[in-house]
PDB file of N, CA and C in Angstrom:
ATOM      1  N   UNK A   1      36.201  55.007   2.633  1.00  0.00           N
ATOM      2  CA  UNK A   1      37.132  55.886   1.954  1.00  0.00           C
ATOM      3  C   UNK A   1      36.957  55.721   0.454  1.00  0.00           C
ATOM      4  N   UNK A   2      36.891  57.047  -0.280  1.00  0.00           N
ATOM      5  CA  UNK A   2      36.617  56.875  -1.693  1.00  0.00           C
ATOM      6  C   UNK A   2      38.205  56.932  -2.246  1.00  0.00           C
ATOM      7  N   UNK A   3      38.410  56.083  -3.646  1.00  0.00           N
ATOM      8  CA  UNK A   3      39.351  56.134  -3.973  1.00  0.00           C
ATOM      9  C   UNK A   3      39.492  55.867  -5.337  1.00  0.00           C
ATOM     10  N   UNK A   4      40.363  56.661  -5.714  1.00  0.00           N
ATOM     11  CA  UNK A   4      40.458  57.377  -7.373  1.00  0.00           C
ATOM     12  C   UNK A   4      41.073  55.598  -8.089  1.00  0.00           C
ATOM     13  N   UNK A   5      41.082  55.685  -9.564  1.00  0.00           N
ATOM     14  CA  UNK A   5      40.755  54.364 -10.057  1.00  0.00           C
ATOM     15  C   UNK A   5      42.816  54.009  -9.511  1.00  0.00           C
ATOM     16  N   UNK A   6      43.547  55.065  -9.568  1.00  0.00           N
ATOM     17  CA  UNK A   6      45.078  54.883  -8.912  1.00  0.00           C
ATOM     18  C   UNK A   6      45.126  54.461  -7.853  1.00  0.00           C
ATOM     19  N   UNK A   7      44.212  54.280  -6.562  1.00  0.00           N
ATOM     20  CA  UNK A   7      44.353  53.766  -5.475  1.00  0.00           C
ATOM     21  C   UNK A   7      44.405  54.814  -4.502  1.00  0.00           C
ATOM     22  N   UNK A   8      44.426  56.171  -5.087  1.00  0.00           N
ATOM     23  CA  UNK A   8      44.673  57.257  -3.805  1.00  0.00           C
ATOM     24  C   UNK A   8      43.404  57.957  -3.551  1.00  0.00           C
ATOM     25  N   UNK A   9      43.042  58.197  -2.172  1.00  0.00           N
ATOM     26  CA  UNK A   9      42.064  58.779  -1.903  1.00  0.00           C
ATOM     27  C   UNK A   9      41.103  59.821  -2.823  1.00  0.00           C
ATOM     28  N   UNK A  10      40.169  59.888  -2.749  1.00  0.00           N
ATOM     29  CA  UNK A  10      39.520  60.603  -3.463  1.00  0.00           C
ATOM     30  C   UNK A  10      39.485  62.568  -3.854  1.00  0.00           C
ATOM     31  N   UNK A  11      40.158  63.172  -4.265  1.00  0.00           N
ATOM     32  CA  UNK A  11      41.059  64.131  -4.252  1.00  0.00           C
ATOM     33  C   UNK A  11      39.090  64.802  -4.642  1.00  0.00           C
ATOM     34  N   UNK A  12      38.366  64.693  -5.108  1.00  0.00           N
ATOM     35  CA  UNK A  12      37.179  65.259  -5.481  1.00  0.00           C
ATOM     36  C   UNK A  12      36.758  65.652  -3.732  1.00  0.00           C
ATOM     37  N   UNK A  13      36.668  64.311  -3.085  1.00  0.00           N
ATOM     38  CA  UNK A  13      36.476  64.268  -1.914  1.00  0.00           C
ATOM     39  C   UNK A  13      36.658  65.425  -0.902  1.00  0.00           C
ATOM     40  N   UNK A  14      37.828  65.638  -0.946  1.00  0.00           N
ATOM     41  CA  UNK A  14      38.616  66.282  -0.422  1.00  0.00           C
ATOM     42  C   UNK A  14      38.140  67.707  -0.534  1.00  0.00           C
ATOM     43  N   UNK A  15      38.181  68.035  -2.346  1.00  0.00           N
ATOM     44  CA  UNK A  15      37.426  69.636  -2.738  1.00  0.00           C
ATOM     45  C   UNK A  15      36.098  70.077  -2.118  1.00  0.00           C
ATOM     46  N   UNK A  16      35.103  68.544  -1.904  1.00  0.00           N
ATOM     47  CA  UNK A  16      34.202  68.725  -1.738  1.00  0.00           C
ATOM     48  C   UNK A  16      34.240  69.263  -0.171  1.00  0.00           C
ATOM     49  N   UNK A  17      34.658  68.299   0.804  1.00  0.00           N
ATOM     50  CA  UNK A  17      35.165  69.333   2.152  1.00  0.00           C
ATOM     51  C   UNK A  17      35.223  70.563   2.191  1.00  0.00           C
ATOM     52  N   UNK A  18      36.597  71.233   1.720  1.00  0.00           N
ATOM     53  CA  UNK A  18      36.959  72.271   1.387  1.00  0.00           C
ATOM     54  C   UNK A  18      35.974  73.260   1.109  1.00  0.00           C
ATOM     55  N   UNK A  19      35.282  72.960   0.013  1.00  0.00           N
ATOM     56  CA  UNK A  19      33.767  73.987  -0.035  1.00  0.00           C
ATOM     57  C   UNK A  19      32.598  74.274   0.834  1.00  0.00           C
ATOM     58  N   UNK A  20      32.618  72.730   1.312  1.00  0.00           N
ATOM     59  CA  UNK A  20      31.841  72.714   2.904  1.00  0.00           C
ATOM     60  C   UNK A  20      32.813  73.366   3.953  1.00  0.00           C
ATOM     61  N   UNK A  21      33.499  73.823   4.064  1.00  0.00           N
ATOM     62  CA  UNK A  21      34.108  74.405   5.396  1.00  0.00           C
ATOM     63  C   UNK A  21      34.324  75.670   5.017  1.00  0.00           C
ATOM     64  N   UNK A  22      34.614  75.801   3.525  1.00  0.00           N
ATOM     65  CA  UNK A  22      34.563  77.609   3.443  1.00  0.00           C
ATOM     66  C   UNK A  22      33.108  77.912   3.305  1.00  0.00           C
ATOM     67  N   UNK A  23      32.165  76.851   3.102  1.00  0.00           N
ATOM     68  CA  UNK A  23      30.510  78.001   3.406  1.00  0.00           C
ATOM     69  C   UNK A  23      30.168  77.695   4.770  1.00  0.00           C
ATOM     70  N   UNK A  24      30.689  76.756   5.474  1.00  0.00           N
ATOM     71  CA  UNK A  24      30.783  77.142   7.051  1.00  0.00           C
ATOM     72  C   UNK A  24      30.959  78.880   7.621  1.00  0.00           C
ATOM     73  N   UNK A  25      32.760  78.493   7.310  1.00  0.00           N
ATOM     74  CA  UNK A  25      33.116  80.214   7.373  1.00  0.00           C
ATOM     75  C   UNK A  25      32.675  81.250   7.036  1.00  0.00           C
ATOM     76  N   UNK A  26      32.016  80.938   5.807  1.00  0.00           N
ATOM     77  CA  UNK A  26      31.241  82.604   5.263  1.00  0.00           C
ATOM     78  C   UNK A  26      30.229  82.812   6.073  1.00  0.00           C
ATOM     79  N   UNK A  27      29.519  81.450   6.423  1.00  0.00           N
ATOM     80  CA  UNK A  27      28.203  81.818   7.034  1.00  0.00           C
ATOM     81  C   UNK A  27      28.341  82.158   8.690  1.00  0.00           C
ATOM     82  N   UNK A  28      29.570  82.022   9.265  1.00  0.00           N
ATOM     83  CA  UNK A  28      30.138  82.039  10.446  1.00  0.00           C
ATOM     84  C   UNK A  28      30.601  83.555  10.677  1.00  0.00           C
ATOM     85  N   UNK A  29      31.070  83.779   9.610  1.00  0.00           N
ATOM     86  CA  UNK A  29      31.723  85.364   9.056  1.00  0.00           C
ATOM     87  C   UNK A  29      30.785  86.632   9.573  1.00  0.00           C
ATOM     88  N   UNK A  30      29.542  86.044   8.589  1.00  0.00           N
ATOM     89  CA  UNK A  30      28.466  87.049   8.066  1.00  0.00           C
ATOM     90  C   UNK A  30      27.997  86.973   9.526  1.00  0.00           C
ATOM     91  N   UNK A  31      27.819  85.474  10.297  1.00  0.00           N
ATOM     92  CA  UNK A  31      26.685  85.825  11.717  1.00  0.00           C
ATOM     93  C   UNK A  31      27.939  86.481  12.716  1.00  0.00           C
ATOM     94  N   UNK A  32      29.004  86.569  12.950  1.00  0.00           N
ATOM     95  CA  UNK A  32      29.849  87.373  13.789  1.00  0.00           C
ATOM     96  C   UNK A  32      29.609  88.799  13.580  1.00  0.00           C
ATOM     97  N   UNK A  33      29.455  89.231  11.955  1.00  0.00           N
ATOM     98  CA  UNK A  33      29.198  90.642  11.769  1.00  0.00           C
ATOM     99  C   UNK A  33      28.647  91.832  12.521  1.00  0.00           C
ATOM    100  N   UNK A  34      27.553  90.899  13.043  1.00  0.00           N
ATOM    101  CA  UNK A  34      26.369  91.639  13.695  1.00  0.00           C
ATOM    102  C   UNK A  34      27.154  92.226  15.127  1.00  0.00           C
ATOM    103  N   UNK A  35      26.198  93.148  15.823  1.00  0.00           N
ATOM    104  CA  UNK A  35      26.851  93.598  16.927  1.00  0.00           C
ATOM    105  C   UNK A  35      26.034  92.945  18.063  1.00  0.00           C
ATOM    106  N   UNK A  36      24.988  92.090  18.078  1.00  0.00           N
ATOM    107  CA  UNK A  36      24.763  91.218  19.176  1.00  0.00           C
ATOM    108  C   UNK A  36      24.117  90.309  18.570  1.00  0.00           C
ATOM    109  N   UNK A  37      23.999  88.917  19.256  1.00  0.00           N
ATOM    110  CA  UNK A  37      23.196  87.829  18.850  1.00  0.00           C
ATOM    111  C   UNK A  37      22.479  87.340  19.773  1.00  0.00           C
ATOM    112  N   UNK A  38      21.105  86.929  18.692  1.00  0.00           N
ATOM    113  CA  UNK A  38      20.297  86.443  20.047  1.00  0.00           C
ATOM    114  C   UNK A  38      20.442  85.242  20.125  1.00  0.00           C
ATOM    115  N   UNK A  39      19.728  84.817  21.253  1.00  0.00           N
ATOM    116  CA  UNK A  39      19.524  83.173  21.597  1.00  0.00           C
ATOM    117  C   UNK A  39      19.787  82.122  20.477  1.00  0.00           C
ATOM    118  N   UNK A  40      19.053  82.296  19.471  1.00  0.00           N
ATOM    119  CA  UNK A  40      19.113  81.333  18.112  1.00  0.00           C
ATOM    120  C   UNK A  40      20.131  81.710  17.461  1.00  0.00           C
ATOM    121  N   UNK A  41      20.759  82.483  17.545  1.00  0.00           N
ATOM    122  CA  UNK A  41      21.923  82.977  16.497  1.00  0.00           C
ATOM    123  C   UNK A  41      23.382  82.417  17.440  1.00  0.00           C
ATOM    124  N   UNK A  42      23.225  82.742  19.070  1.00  0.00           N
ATOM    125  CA  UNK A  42      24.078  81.930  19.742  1.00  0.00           C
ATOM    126  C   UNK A  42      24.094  80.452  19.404  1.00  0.00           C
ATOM    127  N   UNK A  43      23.210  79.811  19.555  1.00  0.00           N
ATOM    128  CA  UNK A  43      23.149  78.426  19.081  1.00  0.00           C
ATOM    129  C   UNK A  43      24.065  77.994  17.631  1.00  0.00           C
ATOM    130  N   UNK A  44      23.455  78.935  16.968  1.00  0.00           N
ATOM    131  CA  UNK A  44      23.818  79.036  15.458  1.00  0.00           C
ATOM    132  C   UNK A  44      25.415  78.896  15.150  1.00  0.00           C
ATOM    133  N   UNK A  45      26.184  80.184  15.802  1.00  0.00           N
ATOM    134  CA  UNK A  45      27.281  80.157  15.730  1.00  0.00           C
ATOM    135  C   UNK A  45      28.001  79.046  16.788  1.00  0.00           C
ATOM    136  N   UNK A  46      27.332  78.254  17.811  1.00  0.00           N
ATOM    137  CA  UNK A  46      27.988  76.850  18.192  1.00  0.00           C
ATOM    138  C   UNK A  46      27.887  75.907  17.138  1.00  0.00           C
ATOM    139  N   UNK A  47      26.889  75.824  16.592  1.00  0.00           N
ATOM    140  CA  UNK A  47      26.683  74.852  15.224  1.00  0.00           C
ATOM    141  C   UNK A  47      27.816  74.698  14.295  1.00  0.00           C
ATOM    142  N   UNK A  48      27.730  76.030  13.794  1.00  0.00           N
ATOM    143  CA  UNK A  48      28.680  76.878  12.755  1.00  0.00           C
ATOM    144  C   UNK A  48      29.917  76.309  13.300  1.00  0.00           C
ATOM    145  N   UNK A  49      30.624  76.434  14.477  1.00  0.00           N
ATOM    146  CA  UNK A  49      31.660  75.898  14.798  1.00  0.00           C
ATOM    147  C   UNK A  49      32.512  74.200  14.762  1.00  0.00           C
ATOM    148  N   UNK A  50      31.292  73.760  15.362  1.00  0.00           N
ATOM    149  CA  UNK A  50      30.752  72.492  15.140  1.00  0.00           C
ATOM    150  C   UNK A  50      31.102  71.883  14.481  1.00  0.00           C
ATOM    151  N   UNK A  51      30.634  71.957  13.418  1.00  0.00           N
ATOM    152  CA  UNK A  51      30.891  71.554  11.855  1.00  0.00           C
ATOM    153  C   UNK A  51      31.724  72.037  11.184  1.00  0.00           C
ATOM    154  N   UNK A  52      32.431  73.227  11.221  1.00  0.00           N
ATOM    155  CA  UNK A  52      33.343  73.582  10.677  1.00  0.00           C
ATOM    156  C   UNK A  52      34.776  72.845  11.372  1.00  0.00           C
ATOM    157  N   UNK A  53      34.640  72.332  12.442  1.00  0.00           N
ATOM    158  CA  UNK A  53      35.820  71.502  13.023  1.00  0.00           C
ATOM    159  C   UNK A  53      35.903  70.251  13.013  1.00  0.00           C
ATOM    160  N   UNK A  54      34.550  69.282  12.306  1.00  0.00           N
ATOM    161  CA  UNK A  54      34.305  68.251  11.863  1.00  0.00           C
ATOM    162  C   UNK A  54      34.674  67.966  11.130  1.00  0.00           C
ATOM    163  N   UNK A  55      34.314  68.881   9.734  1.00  0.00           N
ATOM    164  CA  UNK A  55      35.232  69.203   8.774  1.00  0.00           C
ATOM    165  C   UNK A  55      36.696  69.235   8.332  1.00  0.00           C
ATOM    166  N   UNK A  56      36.936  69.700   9.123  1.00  0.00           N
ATOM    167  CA  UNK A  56      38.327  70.172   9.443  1.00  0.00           C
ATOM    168  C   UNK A  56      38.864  68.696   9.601  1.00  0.00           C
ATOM    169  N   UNK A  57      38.690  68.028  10.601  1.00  0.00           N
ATOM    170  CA  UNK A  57      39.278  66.817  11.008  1.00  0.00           C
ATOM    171  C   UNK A  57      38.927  65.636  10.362  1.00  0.00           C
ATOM    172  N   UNK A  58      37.502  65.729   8.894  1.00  0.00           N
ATOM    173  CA  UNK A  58      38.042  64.905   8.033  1.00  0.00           C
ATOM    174  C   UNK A  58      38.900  65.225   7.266  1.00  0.00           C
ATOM    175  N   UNK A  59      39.463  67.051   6.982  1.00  0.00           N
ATOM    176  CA  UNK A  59      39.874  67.016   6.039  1.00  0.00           C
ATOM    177  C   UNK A  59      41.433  66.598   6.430  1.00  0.00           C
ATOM    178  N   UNK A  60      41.743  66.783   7.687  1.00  0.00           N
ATOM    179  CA  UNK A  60      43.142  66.049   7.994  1.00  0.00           C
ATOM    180  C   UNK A  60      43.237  64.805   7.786  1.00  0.00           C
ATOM    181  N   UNK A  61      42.056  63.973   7.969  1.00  0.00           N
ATOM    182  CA  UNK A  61      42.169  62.426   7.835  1.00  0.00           C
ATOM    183  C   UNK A  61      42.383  62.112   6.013  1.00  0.00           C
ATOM    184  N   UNK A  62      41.723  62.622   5.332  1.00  0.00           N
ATOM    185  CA  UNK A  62      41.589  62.776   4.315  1.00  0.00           C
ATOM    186  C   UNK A  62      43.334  62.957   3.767  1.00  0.00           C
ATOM    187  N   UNK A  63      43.616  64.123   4.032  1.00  0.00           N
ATOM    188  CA  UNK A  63      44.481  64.747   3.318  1.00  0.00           C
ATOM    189  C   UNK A  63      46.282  63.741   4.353  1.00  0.00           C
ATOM    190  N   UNK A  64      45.921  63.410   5.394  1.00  0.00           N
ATOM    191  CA  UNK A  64      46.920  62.333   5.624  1.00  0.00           C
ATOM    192  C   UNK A  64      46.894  60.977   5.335  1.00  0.00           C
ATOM    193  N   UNK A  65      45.867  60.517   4.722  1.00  0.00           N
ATOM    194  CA  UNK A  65      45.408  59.092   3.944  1.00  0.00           C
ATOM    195  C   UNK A  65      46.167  59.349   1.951  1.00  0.00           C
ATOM    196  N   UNK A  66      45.869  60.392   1.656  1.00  0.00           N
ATOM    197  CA  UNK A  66      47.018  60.891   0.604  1.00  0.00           C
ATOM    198  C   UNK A  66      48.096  60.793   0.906  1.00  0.00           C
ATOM    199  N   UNK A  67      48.733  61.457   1.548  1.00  0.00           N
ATOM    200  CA  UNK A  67      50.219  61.726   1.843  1.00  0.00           C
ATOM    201  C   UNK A  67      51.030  60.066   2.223  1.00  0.00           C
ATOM    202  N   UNK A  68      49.597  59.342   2.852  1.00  0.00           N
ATOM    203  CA  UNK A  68      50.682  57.744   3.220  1.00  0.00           C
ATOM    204  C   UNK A  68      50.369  56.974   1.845  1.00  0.00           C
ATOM    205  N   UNK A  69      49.088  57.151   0.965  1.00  0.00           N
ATOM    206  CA  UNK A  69      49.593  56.768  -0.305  1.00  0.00           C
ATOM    207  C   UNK A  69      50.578  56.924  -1.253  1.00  0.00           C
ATOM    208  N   UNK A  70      50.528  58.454  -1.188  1.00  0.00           N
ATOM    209  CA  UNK A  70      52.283  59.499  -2.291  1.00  0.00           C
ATOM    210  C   UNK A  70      53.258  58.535  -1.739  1.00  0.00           C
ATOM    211  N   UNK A  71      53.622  58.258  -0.342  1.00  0.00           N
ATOM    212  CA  UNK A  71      54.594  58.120   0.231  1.00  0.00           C
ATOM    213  C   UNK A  71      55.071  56.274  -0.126  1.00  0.00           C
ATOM    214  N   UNK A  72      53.904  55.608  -0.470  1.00  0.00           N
ATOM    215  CA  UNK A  72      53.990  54.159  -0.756  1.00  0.00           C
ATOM    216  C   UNK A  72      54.393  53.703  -1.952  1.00  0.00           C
TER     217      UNK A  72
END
């Protein structure tokens, strides 16, 4: 866990997630667009998912490792 010179998680950290999970989504966005997908693009959008829920669940760990610092 990275942590700011105050002792609370790394709030950069956190942004940096955030940007990784919204170019998840865009790129998740753009491959739904289409009106069929092939084989590799199926794969693609399991990937896409993948990681965008990986994400996701550091950014809860993340963002509840803040909240028990605020709270201390």
């Amino acid at each position: 866990m990275d942590l700011e010179a105050n002792g609370q998680p790394d709030s950069e950290e956190i942004r940096r997630l955030e940007d990784e999970h919204r170019h998840y989504s865009e790129k998740l966005e753009a491959l739904l667009q289409k009106p069929w997908l092939s084989e590799d693009e199926q794969l693609e959008e399991v990937r896409l998912k993948k990681l965008k829920l990986h994400i996701k669940d550091q950014l809860a760990m993340r963002r509840s490792q803040t909240r028990a610092f605020s709270a201390a």
